[in-house]
N, C-alpha and C. Protein backbone atom coordinates (compact mmCIF):
# COMPACT_ATOMS: atom_id res chain seq x y z
N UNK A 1 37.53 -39.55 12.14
CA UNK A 1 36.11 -39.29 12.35
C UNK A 1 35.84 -37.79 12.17
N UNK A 2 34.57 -37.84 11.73
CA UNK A 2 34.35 -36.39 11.25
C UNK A 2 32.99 -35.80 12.33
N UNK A 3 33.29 -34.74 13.01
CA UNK A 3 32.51 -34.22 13.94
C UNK A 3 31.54 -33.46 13.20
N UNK A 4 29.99 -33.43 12.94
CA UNK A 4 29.88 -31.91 11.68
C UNK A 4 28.91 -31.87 12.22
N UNK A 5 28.96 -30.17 12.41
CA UNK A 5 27.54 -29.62 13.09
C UNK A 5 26.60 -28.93 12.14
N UNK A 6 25.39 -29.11 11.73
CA UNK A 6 25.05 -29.25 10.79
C UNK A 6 23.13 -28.84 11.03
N UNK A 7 22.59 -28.50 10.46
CA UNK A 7 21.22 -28.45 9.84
C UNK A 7 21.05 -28.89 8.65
N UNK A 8 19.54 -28.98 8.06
CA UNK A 8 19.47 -29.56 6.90
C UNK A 8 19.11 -28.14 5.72
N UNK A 9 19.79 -27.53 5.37
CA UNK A 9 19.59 -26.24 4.51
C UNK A 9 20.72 -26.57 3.36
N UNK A 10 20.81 -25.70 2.32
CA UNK A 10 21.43 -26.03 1.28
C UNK A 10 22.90 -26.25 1.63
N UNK A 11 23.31 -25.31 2.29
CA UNK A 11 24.79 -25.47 2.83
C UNK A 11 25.30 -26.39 3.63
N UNK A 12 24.39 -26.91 4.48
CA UNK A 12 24.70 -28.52 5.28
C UNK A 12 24.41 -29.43 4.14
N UNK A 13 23.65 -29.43 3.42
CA UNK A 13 23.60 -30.52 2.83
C UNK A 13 24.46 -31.13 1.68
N UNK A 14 24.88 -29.80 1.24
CA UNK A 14 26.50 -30.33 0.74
C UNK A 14 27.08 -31.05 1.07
N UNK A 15 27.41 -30.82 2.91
CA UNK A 15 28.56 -31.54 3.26
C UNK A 15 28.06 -33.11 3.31
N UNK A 16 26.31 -33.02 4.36
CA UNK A 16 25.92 -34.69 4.07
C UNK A 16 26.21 -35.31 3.14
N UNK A 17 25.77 -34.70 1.79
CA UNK A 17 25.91 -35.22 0.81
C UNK A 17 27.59 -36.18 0.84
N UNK A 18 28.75 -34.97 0.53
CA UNK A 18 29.68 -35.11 0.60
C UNK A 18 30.63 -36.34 1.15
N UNK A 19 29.84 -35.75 2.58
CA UNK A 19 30.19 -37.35 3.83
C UNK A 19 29.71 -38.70 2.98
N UNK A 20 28.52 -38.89 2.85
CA UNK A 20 27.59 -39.87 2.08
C UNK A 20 28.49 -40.27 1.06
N UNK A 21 28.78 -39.26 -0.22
CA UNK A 21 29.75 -40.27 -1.16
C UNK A 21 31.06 -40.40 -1.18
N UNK A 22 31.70 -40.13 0.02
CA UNK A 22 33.11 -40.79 0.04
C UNK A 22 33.10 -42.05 0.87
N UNK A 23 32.03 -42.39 1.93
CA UNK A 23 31.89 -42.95 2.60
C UNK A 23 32.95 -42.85 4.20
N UNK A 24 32.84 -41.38 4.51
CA UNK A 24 34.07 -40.96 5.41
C UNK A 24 32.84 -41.02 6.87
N UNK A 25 33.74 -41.80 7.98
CA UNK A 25 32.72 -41.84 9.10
C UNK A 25 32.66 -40.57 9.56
N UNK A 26 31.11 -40.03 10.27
CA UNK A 26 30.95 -38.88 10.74
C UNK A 26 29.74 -39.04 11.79
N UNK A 27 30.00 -38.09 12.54
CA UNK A 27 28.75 -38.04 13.30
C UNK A 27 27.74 -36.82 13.55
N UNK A 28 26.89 -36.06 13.63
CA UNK A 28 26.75 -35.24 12.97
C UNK A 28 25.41 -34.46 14.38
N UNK A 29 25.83 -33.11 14.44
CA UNK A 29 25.12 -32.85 15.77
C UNK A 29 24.48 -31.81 15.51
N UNK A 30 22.98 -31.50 15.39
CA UNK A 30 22.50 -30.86 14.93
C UNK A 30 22.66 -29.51 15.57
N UNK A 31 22.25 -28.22 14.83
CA UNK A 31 22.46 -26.86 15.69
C UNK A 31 21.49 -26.62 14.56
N UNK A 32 20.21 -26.26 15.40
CA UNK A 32 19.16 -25.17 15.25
C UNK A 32 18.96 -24.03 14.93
N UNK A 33 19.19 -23.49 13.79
CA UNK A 33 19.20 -22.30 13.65
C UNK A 33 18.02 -21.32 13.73
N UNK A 34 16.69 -22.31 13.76
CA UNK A 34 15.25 -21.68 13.92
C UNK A 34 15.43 -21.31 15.80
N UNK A 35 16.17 -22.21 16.20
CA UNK A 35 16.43 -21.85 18.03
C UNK A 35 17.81 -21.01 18.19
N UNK A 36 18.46 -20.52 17.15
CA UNK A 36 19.31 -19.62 17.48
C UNK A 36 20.88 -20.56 17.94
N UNK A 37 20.75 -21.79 17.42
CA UNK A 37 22.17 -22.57 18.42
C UNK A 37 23.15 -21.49 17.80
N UNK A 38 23.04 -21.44 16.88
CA UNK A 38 24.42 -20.90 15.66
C UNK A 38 25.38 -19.68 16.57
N UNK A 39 24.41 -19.09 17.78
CA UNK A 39 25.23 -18.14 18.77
C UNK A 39 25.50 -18.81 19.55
N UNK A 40 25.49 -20.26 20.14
CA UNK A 40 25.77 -19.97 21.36
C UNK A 40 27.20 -20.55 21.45
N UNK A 41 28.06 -19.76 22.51
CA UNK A 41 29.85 -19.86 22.45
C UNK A 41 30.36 -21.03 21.81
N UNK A 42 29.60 -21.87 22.21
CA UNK A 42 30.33 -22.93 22.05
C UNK A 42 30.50 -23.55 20.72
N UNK A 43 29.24 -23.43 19.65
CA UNK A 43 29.59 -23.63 18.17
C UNK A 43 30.14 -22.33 17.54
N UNK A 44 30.41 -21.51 18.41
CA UNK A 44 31.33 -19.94 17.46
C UNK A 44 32.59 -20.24 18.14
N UNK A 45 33.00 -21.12 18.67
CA UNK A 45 34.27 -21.39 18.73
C UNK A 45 34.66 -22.44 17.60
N UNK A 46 33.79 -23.13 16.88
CA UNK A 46 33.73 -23.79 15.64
C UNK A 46 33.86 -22.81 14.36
N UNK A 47 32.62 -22.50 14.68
CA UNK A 47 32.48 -21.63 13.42
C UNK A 47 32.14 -20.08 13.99
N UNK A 48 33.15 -19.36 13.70
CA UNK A 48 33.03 -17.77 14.63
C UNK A 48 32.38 -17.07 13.61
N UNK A 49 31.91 -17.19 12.27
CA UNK A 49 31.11 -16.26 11.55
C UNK A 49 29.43 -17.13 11.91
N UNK A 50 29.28 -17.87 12.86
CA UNK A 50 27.96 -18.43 13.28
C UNK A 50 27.21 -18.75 12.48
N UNK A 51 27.79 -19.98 11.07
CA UNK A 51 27.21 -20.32 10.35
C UNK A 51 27.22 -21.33 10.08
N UNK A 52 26.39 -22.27 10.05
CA UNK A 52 26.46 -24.02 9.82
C UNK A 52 26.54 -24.26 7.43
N UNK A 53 27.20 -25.40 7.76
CA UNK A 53 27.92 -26.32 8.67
C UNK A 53 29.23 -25.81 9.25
N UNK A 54 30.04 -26.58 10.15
CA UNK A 54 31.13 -26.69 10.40
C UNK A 54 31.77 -27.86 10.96
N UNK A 55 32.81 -27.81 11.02
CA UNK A 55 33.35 -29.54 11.43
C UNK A 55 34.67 -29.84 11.83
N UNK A 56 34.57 -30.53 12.40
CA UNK A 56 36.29 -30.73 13.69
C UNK A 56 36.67 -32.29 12.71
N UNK A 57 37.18 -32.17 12.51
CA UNK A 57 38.60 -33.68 12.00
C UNK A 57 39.07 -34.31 12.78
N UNK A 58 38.51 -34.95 13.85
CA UNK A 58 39.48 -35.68 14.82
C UNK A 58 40.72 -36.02 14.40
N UNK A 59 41.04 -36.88 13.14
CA UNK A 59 42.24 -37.24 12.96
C UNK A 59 42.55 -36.32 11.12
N UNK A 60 43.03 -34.63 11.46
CA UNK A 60 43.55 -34.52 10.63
C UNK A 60 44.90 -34.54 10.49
N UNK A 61 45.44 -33.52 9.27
CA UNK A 61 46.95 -33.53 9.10
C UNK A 61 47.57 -33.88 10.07
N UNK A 62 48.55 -35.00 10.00
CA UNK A 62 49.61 -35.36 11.05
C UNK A 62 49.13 -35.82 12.23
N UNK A 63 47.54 -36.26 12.21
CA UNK A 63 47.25 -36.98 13.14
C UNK A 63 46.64 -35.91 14.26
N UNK A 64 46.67 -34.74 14.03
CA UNK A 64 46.10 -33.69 15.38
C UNK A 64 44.86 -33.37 14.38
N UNK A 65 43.90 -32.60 15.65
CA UNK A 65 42.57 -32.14 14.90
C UNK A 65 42.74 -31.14 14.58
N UNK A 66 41.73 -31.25 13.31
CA UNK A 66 41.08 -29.78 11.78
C UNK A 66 40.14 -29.54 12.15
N UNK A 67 39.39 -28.17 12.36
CA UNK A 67 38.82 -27.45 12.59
C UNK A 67 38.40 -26.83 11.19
N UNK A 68 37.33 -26.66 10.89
CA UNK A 68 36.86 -26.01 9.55
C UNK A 68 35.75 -25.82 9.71
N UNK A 69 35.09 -24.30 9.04
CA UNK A 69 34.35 -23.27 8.69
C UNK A 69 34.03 -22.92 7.10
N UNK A 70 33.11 -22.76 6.64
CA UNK A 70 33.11 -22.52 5.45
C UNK A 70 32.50 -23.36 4.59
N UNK A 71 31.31 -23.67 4.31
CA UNK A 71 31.12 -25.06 3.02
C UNK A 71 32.33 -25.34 1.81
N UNK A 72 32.74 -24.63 1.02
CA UNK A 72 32.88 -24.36 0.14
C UNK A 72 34.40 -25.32 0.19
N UNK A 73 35.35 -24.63 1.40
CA UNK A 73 36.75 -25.15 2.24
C UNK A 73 36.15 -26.08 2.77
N UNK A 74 35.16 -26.60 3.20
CA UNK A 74 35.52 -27.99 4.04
C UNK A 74 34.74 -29.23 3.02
N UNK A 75 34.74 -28.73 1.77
CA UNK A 75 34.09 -29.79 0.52
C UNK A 75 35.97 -29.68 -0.34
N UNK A 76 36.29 -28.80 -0.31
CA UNK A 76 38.17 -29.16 -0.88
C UNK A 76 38.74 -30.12 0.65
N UNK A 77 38.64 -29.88 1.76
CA UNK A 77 39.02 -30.27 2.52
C UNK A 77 38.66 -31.75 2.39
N UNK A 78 37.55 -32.35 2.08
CA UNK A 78 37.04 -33.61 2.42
C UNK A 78 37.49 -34.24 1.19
N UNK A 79 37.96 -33.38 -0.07
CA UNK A 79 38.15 -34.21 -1.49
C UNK A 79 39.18 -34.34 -1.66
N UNK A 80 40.21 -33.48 -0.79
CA UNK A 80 41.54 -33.67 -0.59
C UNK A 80 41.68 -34.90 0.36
N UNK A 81 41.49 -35.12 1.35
CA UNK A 81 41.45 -36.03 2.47
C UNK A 81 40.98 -37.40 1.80
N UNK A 82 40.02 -37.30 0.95
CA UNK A 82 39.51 -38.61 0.52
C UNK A 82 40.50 -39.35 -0.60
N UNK A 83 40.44 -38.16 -1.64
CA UNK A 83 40.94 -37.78 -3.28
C UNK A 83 39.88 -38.88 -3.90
N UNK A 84 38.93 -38.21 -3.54
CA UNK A 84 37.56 -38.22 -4.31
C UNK A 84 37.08 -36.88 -4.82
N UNK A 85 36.59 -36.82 -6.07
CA UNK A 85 35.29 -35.42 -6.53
C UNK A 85 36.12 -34.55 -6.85
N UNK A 86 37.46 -34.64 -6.65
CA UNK A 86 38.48 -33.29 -7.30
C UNK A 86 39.48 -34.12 -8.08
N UNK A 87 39.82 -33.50 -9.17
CA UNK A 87 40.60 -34.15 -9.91
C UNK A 87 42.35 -33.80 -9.39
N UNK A 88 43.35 -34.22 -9.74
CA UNK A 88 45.04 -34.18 -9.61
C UNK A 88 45.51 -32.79 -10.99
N UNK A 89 44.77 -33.03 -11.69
CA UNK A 89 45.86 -32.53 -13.20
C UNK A 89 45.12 -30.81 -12.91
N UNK A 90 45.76 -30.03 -13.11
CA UNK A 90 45.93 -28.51 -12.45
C UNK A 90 44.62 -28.14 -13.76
N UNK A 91 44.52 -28.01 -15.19
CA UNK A 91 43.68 -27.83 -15.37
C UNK A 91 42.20 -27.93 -14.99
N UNK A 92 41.82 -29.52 -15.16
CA UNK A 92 40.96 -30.34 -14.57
C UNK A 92 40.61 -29.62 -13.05
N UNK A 93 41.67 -29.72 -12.19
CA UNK A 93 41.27 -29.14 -11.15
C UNK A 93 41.02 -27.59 -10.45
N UNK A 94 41.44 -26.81 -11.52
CA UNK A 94 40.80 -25.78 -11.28
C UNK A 94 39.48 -25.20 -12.13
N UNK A 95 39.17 -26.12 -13.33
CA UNK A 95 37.76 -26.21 -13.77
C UNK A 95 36.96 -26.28 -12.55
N UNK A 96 37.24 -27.26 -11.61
CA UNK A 96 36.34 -27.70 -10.55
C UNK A 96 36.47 -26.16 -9.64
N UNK A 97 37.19 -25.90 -9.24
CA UNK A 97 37.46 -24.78 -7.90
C UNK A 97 36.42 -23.58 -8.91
N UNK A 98 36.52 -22.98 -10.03
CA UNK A 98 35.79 -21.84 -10.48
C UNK A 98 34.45 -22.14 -10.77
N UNK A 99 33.73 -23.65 -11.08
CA UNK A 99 32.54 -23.36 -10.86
C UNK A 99 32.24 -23.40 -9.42
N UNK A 100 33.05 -24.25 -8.38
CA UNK A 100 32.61 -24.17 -6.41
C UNK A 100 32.60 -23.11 -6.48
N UNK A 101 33.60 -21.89 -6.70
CA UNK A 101 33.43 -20.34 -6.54
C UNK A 101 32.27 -19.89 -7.10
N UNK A 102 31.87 -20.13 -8.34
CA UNK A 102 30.13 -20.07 -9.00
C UNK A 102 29.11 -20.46 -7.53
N UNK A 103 29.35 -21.14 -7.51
CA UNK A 103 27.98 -21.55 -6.40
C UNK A 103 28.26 -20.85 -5.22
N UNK A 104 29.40 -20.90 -4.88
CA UNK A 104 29.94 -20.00 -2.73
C UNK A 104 29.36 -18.59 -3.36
N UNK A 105 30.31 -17.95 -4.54
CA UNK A 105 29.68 -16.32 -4.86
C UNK A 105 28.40 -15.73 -5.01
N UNK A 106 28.18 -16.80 -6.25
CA UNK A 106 26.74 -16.40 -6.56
C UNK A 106 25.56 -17.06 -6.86
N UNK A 107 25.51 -18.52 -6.83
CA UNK A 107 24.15 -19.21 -6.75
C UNK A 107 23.62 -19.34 -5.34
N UNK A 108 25.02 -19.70 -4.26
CA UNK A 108 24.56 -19.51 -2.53
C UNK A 108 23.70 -18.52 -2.02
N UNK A 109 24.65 -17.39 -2.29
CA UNK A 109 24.09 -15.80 -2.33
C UNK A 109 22.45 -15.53 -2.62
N UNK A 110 22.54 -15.43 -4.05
CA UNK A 110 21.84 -14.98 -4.55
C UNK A 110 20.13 -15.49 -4.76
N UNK A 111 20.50 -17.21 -4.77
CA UNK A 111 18.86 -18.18 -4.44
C UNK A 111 18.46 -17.85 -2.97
N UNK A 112 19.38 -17.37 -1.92
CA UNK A 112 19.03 -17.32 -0.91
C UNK A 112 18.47 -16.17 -0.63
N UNK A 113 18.42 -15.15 -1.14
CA UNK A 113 18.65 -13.61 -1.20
C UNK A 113 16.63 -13.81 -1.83
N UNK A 114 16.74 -14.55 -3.41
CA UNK A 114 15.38 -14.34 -4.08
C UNK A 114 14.46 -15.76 -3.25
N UNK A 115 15.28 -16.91 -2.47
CA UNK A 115 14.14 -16.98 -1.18
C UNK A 115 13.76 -16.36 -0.08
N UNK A 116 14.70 -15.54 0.60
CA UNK A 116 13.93 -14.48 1.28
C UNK A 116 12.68 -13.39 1.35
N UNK A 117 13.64 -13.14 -0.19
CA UNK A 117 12.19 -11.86 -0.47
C UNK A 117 11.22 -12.71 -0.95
N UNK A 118 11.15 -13.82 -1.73
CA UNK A 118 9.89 -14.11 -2.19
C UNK A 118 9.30 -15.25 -0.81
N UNK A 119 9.25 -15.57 0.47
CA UNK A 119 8.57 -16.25 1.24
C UNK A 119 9.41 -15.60 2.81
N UNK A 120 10.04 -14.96 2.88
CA UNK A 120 10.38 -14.90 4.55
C UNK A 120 10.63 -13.13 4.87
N UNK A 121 10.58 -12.39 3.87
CA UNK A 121 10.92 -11.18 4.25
C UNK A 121 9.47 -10.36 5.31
N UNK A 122 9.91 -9.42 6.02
CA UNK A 122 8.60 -9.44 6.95
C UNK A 122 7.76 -8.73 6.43
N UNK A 123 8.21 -7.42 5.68
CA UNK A 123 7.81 -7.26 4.61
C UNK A 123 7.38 -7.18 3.11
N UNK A 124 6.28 -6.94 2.30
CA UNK A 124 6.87 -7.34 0.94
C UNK A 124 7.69 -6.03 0.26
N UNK A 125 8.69 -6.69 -0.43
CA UNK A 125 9.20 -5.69 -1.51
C UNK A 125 9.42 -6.33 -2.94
N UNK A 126 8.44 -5.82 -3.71
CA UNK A 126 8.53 -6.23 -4.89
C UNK A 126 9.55 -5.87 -5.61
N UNK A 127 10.10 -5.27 -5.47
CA UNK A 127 11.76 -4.78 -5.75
C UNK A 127 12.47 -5.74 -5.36
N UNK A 128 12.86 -5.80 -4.39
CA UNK A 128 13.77 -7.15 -3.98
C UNK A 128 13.42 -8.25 -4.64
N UNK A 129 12.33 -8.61 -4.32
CA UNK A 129 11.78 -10.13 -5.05
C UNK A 129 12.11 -10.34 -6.48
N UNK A 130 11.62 -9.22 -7.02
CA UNK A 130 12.01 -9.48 -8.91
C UNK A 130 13.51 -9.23 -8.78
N UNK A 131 14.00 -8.76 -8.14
CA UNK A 131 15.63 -8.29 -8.52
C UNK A 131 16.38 -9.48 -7.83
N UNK A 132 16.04 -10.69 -7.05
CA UNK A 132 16.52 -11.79 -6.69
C UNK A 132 15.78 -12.32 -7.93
N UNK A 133 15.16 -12.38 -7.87
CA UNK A 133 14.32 -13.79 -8.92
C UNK A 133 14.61 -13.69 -10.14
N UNK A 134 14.97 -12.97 -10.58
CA UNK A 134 15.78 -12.18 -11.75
C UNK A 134 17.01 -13.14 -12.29
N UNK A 135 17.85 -12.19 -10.94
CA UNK A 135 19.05 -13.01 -10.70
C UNK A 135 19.12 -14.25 -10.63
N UNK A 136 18.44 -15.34 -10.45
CA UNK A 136 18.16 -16.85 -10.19
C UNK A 136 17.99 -17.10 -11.25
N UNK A 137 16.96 -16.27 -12.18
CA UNK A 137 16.91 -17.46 -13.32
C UNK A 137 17.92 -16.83 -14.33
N UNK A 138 19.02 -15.80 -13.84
CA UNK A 138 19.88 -15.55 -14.93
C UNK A 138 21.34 -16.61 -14.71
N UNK A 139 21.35 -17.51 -13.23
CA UNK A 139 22.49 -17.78 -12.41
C UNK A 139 21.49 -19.15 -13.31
N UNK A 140 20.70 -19.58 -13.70
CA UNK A 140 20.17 -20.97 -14.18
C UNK A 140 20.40 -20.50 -15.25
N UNK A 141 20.46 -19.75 -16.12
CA UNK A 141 20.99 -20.12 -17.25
C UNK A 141 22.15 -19.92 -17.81
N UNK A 142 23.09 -19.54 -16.55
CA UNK A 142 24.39 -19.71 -17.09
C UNK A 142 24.60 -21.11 -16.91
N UNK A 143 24.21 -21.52 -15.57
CA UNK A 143 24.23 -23.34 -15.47
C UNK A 143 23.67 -24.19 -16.86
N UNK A 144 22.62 -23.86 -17.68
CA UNK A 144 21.86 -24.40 -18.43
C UNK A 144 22.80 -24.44 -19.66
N UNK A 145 23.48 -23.36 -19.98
CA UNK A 145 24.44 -23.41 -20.87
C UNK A 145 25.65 -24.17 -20.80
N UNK A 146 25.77 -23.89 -19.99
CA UNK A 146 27.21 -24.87 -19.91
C UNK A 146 26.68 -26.37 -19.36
N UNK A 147 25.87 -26.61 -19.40
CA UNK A 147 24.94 -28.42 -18.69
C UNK A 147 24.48 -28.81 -20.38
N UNK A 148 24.63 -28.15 -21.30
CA UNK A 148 23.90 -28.22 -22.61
C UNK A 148 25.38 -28.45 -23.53
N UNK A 149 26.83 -28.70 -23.15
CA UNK A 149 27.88 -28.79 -23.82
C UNK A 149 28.85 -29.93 -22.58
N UNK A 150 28.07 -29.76 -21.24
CA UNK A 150 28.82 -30.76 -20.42
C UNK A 150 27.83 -31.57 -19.37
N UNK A 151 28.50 -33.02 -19.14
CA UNK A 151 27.41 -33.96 -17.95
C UNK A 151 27.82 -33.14 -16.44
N UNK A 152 28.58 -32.53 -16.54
CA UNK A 152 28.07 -32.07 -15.18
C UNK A 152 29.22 -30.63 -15.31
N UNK A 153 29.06 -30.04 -13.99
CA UNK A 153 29.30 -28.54 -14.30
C UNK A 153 31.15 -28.02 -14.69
N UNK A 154 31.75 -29.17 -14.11
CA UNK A 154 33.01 -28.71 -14.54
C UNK A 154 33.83 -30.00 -15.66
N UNK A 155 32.73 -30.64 -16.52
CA UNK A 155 33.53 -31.45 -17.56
C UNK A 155 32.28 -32.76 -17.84
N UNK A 156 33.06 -33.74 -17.60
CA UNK A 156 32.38 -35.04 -17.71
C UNK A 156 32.41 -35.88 -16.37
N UNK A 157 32.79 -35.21 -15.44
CA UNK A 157 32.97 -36.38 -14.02
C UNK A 157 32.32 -35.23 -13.19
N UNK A 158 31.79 -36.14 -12.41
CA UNK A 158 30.32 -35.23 -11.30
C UNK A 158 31.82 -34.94 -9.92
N UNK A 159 31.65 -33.92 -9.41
CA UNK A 159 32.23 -33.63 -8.87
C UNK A 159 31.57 -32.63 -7.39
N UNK A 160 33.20 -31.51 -7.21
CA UNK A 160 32.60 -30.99 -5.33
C UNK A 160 32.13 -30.14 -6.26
N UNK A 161 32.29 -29.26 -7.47
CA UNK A 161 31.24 -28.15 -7.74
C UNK A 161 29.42 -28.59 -7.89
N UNK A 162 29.36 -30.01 -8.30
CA UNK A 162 28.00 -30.65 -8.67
C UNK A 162 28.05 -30.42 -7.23
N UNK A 163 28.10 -31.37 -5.88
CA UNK A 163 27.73 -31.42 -4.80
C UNK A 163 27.18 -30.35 -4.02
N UNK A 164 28.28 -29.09 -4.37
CA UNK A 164 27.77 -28.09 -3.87
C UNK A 164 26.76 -27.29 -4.37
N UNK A 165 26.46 -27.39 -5.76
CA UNK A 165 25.12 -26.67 -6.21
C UNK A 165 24.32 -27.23 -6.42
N UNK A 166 24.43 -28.70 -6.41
CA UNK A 166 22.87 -29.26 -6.24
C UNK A 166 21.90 -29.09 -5.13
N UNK A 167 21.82 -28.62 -4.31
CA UNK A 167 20.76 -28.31 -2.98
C UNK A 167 20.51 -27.28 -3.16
N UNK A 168 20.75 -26.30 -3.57
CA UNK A 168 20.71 -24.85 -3.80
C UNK A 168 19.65 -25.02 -5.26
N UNK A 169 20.25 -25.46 -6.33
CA UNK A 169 19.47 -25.29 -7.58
C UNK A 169 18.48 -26.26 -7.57
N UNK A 170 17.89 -27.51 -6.49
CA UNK A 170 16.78 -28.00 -6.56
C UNK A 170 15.45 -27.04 -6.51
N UNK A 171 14.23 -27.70 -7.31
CA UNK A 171 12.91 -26.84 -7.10
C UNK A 171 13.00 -25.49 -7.74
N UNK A 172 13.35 -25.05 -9.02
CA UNK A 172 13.57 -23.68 -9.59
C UNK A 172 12.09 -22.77 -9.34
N UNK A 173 11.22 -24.20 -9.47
CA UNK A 173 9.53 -23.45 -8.86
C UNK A 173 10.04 -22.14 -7.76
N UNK A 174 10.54 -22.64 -7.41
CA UNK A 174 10.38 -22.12 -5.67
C UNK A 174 11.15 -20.85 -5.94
N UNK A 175 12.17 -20.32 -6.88
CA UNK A 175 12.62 -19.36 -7.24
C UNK A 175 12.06 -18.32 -8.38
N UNK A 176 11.04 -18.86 -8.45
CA UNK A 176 9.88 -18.48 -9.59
C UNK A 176 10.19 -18.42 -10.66
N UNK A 177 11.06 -19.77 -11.40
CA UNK A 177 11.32 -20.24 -12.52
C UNK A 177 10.65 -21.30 -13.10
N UNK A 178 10.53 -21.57 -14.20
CA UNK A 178 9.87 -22.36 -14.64
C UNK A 178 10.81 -23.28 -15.48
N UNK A 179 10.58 -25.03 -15.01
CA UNK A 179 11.69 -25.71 -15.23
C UNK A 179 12.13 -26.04 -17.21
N UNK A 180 10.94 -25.96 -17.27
CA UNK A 180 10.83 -26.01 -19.21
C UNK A 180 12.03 -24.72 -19.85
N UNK A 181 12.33 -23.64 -18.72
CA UNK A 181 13.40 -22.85 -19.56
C UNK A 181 14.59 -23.47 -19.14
N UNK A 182 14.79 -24.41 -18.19
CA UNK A 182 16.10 -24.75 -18.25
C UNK A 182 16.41 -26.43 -18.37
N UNK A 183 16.06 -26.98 -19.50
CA UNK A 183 16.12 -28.31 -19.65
C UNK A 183 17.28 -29.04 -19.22
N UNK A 184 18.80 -28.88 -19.33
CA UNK A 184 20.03 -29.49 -18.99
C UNK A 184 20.05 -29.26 -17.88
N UNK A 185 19.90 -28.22 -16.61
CA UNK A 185 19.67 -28.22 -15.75
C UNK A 185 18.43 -29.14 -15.15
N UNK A 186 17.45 -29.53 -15.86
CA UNK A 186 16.61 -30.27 -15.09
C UNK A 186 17.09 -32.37 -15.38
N UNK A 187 17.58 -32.26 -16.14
CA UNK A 187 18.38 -33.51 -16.46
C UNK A 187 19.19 -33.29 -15.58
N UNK A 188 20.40 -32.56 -15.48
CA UNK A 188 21.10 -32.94 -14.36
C UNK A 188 20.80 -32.69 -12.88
N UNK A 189 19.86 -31.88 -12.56
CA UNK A 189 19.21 -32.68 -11.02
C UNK A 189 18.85 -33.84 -10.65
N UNK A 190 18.01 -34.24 -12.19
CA UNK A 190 17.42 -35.47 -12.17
C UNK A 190 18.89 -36.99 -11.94
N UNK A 191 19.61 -36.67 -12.64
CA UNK A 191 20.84 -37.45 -12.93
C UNK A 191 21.34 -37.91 -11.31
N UNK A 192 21.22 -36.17 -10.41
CA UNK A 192 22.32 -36.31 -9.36
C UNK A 192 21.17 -36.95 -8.38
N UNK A 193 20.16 -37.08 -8.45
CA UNK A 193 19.09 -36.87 -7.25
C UNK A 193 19.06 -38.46 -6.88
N UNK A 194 18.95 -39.11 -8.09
CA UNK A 194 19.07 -40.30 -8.33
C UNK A 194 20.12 -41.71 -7.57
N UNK A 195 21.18 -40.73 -7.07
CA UNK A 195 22.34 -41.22 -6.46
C UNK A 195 22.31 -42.22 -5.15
N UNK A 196 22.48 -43.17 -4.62
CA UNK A 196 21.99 -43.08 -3.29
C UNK A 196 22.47 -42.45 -2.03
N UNK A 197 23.96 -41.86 -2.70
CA UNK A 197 24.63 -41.34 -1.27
C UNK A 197 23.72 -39.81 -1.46
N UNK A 198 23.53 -39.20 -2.83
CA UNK A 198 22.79 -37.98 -2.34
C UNK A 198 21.34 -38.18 -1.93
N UNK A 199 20.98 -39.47 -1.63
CA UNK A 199 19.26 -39.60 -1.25
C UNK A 199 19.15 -40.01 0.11
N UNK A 200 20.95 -40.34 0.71
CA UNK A 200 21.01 -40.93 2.20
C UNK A 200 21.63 -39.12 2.68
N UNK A 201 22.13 -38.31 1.84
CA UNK A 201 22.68 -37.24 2.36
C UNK A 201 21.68 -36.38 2.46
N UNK A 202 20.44 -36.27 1.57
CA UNK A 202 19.56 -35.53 1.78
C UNK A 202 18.06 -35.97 3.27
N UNK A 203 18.59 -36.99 3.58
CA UNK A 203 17.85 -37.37 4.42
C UNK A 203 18.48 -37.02 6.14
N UNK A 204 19.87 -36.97 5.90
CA UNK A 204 20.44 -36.72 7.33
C UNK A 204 19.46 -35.19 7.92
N UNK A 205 19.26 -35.27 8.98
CA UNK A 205 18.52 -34.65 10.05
C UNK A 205 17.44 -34.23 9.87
N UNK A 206 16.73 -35.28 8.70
CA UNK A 206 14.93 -34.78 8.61
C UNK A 206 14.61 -35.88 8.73
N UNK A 207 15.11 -37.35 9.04
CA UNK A 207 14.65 -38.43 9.60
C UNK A 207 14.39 -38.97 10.57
């Protein structure tokens, strides 16, 4: 059983997602980050950089509990555990690990960075804003290029790099892109959105 403490933001929703298509039981306890849970002791003994998601393994390796922090590690963690969404053959599978590093480095980062400044910063800085928003639609068209030679980001099998950048690269509106410049990218949202484990994963804790 999978313990996962969780909100519904791009980085939890990976893991829903995640949970959703292996079909691994979980239970899932929300922490508020608009109420500040993310400090209080008791989920920073989970996750000590006070960042959701995170998640306890009741029954990991050898039968004692896993403890994990990190989206990025606990989506290898769950594809290892399952041997779903990651491939065996060392090429294949490190195609997958360098685009997850694409999304943990710089699509996580950086969409989050050009949603701040463009809707939550307290002030405006039009500097920031164009210099995130910039960055977003330059991080979409490296995706767009390589979605324009492959069905999904690391080959022909949808995988943990798809999982993890699909919540992040939904709505390019909202990053002040316009979806007509990135057509393979808007096919493959459309492709993944479609799924039902990502339409039961995108629904965990807004229902």
């Amino acid at each position: 059983m999978i313990d996962l403490y969780s909100w519904p933001t791009p980085n939890g929703r990976k893991i829903h997602i995640m949970l959703e298509e292996t079909g691994t039981p979980y239970r899932v306890f929300p922490v508020n980050i608009g109420n500040g849970d993310q400090f209080a002791p008791e989920f920073l003994k989970i996750s000590p950089n006070n960042k959701i998601p995170a998640m306890i393994d009741t029954e990991g390796p050898d039968g004692t509990p896993c403890t994990l922090f990190e989206s990025g590690a606990m989506l290898m963690y769950l594809a290892e555990k399952t041997g779903q969404f990651m491939p065996g053959e060392m090429t294949a599978r490190y195609a997958v690990i360098q685009w997850l590093m694409f999304q943990v480095g710089g699509i996580g980062p950086m969409f989050g960075q050009a949603l701040h400044f463009l809707y939550d910063a307290p002030e405006d800085s039009d500097y920031a804003a164009d210099r995130y928003s910039d960055e977003a639609g330059r991080l979409y068209g490296v995706m767009d290029r390589r979605l324009a030679e492959n069905r999904y980001l690391a080959g022909e099998e949808y995988t943990i790099a798809d999982i993890a950048t699909f919540p992040w690269a939904r709505d390019p509106g909202r990053k002040e892109q316009k979806p007509k410049d990135f057509p393979n990218v808007v096919r493959w949202l459309g492709e993944i959105e479609e799924r039902p484990a990502v339409q039961r994963g995108l629904d965990v804790l807004t229902v």
